[in-house]
C-alpha atoms as a PDB file:
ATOM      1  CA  UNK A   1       3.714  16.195   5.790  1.00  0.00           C
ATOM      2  CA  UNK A   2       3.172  12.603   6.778  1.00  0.00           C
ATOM      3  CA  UNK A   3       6.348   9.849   7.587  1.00  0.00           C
ATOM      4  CA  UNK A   4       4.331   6.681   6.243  1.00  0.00           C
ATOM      5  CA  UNK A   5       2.181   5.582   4.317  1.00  0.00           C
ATOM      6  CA  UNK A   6      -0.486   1.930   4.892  1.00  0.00           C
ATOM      7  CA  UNK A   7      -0.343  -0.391   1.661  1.00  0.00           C
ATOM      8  CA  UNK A   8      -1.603  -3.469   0.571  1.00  0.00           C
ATOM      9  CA  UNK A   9       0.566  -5.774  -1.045  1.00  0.00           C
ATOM     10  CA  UNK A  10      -0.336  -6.518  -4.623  1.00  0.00           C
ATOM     11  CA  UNK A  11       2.190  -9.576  -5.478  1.00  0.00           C
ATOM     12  CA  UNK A  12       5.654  -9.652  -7.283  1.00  0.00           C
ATOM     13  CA  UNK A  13       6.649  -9.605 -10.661  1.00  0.00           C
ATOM     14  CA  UNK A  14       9.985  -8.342 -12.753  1.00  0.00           C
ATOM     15  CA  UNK A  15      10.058  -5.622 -14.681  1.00  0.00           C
ATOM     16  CA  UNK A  16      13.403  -4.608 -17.201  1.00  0.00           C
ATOM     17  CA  UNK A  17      14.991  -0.760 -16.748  1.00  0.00           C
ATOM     18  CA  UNK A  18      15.978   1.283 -19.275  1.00  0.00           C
ATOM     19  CA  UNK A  19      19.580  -0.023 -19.087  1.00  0.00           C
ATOM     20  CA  UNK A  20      18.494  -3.751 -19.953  1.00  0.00           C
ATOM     21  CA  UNK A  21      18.686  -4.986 -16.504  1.00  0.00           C
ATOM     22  CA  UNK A  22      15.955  -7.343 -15.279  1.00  0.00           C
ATOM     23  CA  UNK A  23      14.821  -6.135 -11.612  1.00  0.00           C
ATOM     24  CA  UNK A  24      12.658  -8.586  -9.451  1.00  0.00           C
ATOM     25  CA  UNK A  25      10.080  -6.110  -7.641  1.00  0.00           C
ATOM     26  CA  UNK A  26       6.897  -5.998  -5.046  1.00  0.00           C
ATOM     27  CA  UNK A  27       3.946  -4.299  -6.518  1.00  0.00           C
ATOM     28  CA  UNK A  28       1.979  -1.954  -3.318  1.00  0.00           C
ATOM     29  CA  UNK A  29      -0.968  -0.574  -3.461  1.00  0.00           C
ATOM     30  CA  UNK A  30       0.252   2.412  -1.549  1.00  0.00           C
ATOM     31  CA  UNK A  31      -2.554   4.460  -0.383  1.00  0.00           C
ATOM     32  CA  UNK A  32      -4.316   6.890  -0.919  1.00  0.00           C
ATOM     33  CA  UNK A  33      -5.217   7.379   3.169  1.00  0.00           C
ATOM     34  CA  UNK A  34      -7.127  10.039   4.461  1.00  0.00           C
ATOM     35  CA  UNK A  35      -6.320  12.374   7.722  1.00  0.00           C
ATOM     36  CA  UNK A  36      -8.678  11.060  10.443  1.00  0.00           C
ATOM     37  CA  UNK A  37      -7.032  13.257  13.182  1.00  0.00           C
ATOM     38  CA  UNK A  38      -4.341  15.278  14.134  1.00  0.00           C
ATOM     39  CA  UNK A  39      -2.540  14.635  17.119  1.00  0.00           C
ATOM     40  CA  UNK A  40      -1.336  17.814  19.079  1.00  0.00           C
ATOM     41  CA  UNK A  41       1.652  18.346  21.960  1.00  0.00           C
ATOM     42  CA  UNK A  42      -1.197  20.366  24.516  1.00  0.00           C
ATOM     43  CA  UNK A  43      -3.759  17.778  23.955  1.00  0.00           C
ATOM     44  CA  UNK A  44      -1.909  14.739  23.060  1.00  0.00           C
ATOM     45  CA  UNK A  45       1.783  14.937  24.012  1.00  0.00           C
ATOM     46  CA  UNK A  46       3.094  14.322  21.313  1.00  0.00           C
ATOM     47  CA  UNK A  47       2.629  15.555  17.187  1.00  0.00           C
ATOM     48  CA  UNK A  48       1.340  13.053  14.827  1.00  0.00           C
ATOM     49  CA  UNK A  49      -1.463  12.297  12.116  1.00  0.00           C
ATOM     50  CA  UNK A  50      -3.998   9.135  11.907  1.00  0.00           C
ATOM     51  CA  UNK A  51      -4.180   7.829   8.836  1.00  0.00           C
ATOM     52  CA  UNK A  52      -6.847   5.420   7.395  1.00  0.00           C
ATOM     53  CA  UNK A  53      -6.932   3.217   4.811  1.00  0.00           C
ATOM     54  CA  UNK A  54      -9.718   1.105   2.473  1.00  0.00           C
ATOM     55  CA  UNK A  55     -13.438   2.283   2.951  1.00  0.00           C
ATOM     56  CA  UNK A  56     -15.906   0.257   5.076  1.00  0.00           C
ATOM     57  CA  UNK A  57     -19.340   1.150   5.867  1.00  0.00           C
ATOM     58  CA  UNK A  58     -20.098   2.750   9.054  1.00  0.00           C
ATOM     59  CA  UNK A  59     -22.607   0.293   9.860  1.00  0.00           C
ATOM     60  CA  UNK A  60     -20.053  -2.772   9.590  1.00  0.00           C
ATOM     61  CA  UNK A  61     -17.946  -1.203  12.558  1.00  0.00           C
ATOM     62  CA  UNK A  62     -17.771  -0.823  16.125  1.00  0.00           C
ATOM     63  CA  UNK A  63     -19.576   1.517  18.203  1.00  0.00           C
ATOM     64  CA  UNK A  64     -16.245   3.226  19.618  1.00  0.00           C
ATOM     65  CA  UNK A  65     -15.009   3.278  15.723  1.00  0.00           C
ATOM     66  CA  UNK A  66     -18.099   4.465  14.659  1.00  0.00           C
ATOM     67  CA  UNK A  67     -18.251   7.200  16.792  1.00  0.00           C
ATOM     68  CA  UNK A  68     -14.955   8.155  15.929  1.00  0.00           C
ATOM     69  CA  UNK A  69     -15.546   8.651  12.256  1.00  0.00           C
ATOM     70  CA  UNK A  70     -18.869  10.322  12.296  1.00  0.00           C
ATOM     71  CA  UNK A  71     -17.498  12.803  14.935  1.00  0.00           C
ATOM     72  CA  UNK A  72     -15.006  13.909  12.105  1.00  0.00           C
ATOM     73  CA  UNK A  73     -17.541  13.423   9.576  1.00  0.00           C
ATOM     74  CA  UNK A  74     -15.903  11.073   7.430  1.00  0.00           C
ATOM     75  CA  UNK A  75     -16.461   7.576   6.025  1.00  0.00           C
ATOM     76  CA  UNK A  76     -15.435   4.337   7.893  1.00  0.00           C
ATOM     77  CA  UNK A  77     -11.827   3.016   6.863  1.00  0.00           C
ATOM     78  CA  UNK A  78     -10.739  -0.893   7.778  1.00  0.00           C
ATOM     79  CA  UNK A  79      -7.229  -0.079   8.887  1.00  0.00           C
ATOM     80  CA  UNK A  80      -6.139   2.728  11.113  1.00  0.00           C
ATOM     81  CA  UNK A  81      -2.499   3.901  11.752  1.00  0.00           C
ATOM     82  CA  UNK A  82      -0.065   6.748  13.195  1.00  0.00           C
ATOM     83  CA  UNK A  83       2.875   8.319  11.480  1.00  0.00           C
ATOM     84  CA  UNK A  84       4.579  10.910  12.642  1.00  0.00           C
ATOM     85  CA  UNK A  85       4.869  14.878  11.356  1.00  0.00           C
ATOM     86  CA  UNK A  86       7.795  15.842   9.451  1.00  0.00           C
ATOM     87  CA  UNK A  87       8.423  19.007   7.694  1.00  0.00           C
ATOM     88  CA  UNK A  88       6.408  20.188   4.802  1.00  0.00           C
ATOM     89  CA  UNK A  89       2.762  20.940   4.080  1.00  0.00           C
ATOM     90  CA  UNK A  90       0.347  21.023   6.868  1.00  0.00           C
ATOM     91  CA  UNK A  91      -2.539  18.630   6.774  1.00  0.00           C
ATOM     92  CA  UNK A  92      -6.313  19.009   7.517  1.00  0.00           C
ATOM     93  CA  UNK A  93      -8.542  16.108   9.106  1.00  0.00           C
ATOM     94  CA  UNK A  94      -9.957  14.841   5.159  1.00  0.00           C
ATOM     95  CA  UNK A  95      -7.289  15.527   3.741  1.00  0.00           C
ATOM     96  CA  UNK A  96      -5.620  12.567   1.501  1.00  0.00           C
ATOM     97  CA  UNK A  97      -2.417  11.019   1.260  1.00  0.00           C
ATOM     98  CA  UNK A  98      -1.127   9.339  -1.771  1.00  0.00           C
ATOM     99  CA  UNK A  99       2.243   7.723  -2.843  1.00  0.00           C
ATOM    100  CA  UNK A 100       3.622  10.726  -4.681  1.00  0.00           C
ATOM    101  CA  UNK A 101       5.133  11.333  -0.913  1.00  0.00           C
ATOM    102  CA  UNK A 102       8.103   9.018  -2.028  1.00  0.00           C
ATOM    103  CA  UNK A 103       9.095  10.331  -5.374  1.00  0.00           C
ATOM    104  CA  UNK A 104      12.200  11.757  -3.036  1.00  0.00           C
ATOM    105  CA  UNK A 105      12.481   8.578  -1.394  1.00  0.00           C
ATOM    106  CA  UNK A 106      15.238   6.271  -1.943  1.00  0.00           C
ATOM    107  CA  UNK A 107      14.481   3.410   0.026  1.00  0.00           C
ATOM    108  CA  UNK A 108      11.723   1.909   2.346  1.00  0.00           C
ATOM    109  CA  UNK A 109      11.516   0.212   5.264  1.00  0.00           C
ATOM    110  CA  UNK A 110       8.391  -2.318   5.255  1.00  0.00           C
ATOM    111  CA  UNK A 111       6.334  -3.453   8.091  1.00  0.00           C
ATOM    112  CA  UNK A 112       3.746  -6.651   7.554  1.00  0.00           C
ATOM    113  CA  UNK A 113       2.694  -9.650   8.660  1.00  0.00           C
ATOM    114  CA  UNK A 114       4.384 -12.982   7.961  1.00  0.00           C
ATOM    115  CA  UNK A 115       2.661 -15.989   6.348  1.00  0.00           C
ATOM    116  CA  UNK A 116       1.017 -18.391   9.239  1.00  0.00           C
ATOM    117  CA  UNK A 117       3.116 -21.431   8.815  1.00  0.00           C
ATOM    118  CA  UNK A 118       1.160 -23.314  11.370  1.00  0.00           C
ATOM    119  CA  UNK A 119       3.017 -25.915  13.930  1.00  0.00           C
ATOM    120  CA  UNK A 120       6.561 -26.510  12.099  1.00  0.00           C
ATOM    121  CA  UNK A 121       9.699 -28.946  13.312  1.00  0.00           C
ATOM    122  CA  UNK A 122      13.124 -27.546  14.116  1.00  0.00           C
ATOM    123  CA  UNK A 123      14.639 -28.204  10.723  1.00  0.00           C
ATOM    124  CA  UNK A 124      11.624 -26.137   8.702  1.00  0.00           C
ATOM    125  CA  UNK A 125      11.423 -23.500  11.884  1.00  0.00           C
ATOM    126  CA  UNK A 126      15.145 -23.173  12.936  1.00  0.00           C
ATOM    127  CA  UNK A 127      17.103 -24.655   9.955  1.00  0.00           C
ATOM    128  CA  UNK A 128      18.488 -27.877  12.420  1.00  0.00           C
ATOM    129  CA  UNK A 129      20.592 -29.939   9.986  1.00  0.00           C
ATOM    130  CA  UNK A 130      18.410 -32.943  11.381  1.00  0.00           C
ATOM    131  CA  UNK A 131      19.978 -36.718  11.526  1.00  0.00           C
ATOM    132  CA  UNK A 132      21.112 -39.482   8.709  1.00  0.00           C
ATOM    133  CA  UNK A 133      18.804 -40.179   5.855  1.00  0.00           C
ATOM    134  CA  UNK A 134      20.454 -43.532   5.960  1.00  0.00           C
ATOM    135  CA  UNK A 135      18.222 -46.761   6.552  1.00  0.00           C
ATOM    136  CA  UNK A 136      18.115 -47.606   9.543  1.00  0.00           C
ATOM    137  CA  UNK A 137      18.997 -44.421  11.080  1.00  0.00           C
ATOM    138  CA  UNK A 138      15.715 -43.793  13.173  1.00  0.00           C
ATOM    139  CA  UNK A 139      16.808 -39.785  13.533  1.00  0.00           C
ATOM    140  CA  UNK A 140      15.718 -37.956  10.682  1.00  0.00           C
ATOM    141  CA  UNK A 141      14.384 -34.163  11.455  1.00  0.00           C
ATOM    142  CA  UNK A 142      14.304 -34.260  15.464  1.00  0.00           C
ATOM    143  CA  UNK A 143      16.156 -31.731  17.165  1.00  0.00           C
ATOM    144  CA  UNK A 144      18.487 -34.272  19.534  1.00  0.00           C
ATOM    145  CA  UNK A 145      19.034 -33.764  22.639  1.00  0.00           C
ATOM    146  CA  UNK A 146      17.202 -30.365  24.320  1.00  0.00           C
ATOM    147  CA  UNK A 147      18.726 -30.470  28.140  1.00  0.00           C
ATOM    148  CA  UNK A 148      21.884 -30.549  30.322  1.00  0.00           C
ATOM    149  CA  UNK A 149      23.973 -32.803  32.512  1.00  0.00           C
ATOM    150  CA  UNK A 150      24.238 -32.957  36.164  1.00  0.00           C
ATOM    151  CA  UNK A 151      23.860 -29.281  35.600  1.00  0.00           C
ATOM    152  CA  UNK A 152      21.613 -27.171  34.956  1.00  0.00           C
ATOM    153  CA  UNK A 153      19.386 -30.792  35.041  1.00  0.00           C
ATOM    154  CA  UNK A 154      16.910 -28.639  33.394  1.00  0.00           C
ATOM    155  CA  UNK A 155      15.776 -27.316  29.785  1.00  0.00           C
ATOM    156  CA  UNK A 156      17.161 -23.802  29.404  1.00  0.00           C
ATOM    157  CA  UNK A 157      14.904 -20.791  28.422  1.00  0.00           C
ATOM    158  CA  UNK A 158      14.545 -20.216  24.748  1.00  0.00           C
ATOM    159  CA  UNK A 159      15.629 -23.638  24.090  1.00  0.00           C
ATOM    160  CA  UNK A 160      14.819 -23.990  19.897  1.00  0.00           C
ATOM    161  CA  UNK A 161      11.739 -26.392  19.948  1.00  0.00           C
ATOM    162  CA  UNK A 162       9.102 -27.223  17.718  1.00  0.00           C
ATOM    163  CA  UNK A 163       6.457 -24.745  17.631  1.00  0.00           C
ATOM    164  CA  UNK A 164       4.328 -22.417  15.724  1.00  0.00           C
ATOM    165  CA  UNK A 165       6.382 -20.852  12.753  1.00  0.00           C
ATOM    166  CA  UNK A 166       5.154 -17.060  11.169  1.00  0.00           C
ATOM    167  CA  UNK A 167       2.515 -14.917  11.952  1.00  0.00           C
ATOM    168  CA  UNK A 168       4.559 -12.630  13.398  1.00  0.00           C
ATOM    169  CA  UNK A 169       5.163  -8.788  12.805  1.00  0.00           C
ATOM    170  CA  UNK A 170       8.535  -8.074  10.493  1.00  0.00           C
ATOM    171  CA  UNK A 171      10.249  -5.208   9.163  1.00  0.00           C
ATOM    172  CA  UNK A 172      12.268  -5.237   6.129  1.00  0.00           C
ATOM    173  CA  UNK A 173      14.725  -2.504   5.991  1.00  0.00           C
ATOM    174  CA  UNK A 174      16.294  -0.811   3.049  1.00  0.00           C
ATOM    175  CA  UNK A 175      14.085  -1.897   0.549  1.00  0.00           C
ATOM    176  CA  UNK A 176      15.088  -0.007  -3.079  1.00  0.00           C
ATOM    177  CA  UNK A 177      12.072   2.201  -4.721  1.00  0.00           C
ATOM    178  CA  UNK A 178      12.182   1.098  -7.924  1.00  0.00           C
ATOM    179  CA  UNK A 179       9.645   3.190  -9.501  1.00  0.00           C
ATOM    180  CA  UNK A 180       6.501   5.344  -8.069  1.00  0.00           C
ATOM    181  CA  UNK A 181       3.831   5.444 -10.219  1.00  0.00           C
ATOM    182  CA  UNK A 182       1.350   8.097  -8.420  1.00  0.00           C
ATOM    183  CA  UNK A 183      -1.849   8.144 -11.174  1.00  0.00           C
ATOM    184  CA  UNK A 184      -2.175   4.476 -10.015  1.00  0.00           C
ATOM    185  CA  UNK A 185      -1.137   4.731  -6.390  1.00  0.00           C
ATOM    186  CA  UNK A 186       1.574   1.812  -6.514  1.00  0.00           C
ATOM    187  CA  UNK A 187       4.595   1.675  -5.328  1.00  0.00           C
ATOM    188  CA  UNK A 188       7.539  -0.820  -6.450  1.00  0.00           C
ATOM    189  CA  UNK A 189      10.321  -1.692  -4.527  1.00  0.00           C
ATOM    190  CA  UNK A 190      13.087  -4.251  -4.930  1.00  0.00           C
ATOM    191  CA  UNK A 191      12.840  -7.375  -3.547  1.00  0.00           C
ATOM    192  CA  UNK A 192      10.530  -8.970  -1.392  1.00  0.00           C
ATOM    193  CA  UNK A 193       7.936  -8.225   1.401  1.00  0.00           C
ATOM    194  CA  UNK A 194       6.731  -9.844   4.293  1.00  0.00           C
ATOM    195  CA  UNK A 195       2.799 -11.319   4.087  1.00  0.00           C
ATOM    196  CA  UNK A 196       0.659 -12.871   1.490  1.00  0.00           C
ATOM    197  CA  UNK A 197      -1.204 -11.258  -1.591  1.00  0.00           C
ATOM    198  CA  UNK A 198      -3.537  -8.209   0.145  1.00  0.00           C
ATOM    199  CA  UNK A 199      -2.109  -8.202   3.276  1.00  0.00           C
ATOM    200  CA  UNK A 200      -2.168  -4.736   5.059  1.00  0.00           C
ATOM    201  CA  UNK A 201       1.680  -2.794   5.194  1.00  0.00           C
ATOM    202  CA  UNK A 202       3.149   0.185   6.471  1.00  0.00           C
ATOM    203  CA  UNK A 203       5.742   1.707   4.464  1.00  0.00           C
ATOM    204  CA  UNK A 204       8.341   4.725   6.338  1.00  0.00           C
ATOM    205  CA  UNK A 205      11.755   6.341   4.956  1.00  0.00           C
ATOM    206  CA  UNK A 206      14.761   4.248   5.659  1.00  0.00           C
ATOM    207  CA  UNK A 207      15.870   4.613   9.115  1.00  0.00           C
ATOM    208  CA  UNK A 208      19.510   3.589   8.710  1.00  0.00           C
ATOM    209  CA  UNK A 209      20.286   4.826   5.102  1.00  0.00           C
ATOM    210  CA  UNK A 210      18.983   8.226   6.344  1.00  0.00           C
ATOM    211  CA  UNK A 211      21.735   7.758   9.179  1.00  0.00           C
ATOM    212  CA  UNK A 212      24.364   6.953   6.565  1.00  0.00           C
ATOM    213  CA  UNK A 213      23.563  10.108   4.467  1.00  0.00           C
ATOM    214  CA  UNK A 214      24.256  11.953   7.568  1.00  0.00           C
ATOM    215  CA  UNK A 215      26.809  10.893   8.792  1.00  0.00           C
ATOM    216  CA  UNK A 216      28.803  10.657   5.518  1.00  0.00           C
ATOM    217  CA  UNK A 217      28.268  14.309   5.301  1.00  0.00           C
END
């Protein structure tokens, strides 16, 4: 069997369990994804399978893509990713993948894309306190001052500066699954998820509360 799944992310709502209490979830669009290839230890070095995810016409993609599809035989996906094997049934090339792969899954880990927050100050981007809102005051939301004395006489590396802010790759660990509901390949989890409404993510097992279980036994 597979280690991950891709998703899109749907949005977030609340929904109530059966003891009363009010949850606040992520609704994922969690597959299905089809085996595009099998990766081998003699050919590949290593054991894995290529998932795809969300058709696209053949004729809307790249030669190199393209090719790669019709040599299997299969239809063009948008979004292509690895997972690696774990124990339990083998998979073919065609062969789909839906969310039911989590009904023994306690919690996630999520990997997306942040929202593009465009060119942000250091109070929005770092959380800088920023200067007297008095009048008069004349420092409001800069960042003071960025160098040294004597020495280094010089702005260190990594200094916090104004800059672009999101955009960037995260991973959310730890995430609760709430409730899979496999006839309509969606997946809730507690909590929130990095990216906007649609944006592609890749969902795994926990990492860490896989450790715990381990080592608490």
């Amino acid at each position: 069997m597979v280690n991950g799944l891709i998703g899109r992310k749907i949005g977030a709502t609340q929904i109530f369990l059966e003891s009363g209490e009010r949850v606040p979830v992520t609704v994922i669009e969690a597959g299905p994804c089809c085996v595009i290839q099998k990766k081998a230890i003699d050919k590949d070095g290593y054991i894995s399978y290529q998932l795809g995810f969300l058709n696209k016409k053949l004729e809307k993609l790249n030669k190199p893509l393209k090719g790669h599809f019709e040599k299997k035989g299969l239809n063009g996906y948008s979004h292509i990713k690895e997972f690696p094997k774990v124990e339990g049934v083998e998979l073919s090339v065609g062969d789909m993948v839906n969310v039911g792969i989590f009904k023994e899954t306690k919690y996630v880990d999520i990997i997306g894309t942040s929202k593009g927050k465009g060119f942000q100050g250091v109070v929005k981007r770092y959380h800088f306190k920023g200067g007297k809102a008095s009048h008069g005051s004349m420092f409001h939301r800069a960042p003071g001052s960025i160098g040294a004395s004597s020495y280094p006489s010089r702005v260190w590396k990594n200094q916090r500066m104004p800059g672009h802010m999101g955009d960037v790759r995260v991973t959310i660990q730890n995430l609760k699954v709430v409730s899979v509901r496999e006839e309509d390949n969606i997946l809730l989890v507690k909590g929130g998820i990095p990216g906007c409404r649609n944006s592609i993510v890749y969902i795994k097992p926990s990492v860490k509360k896989a450790n715990q279980k381990k080592g608490k036994a």
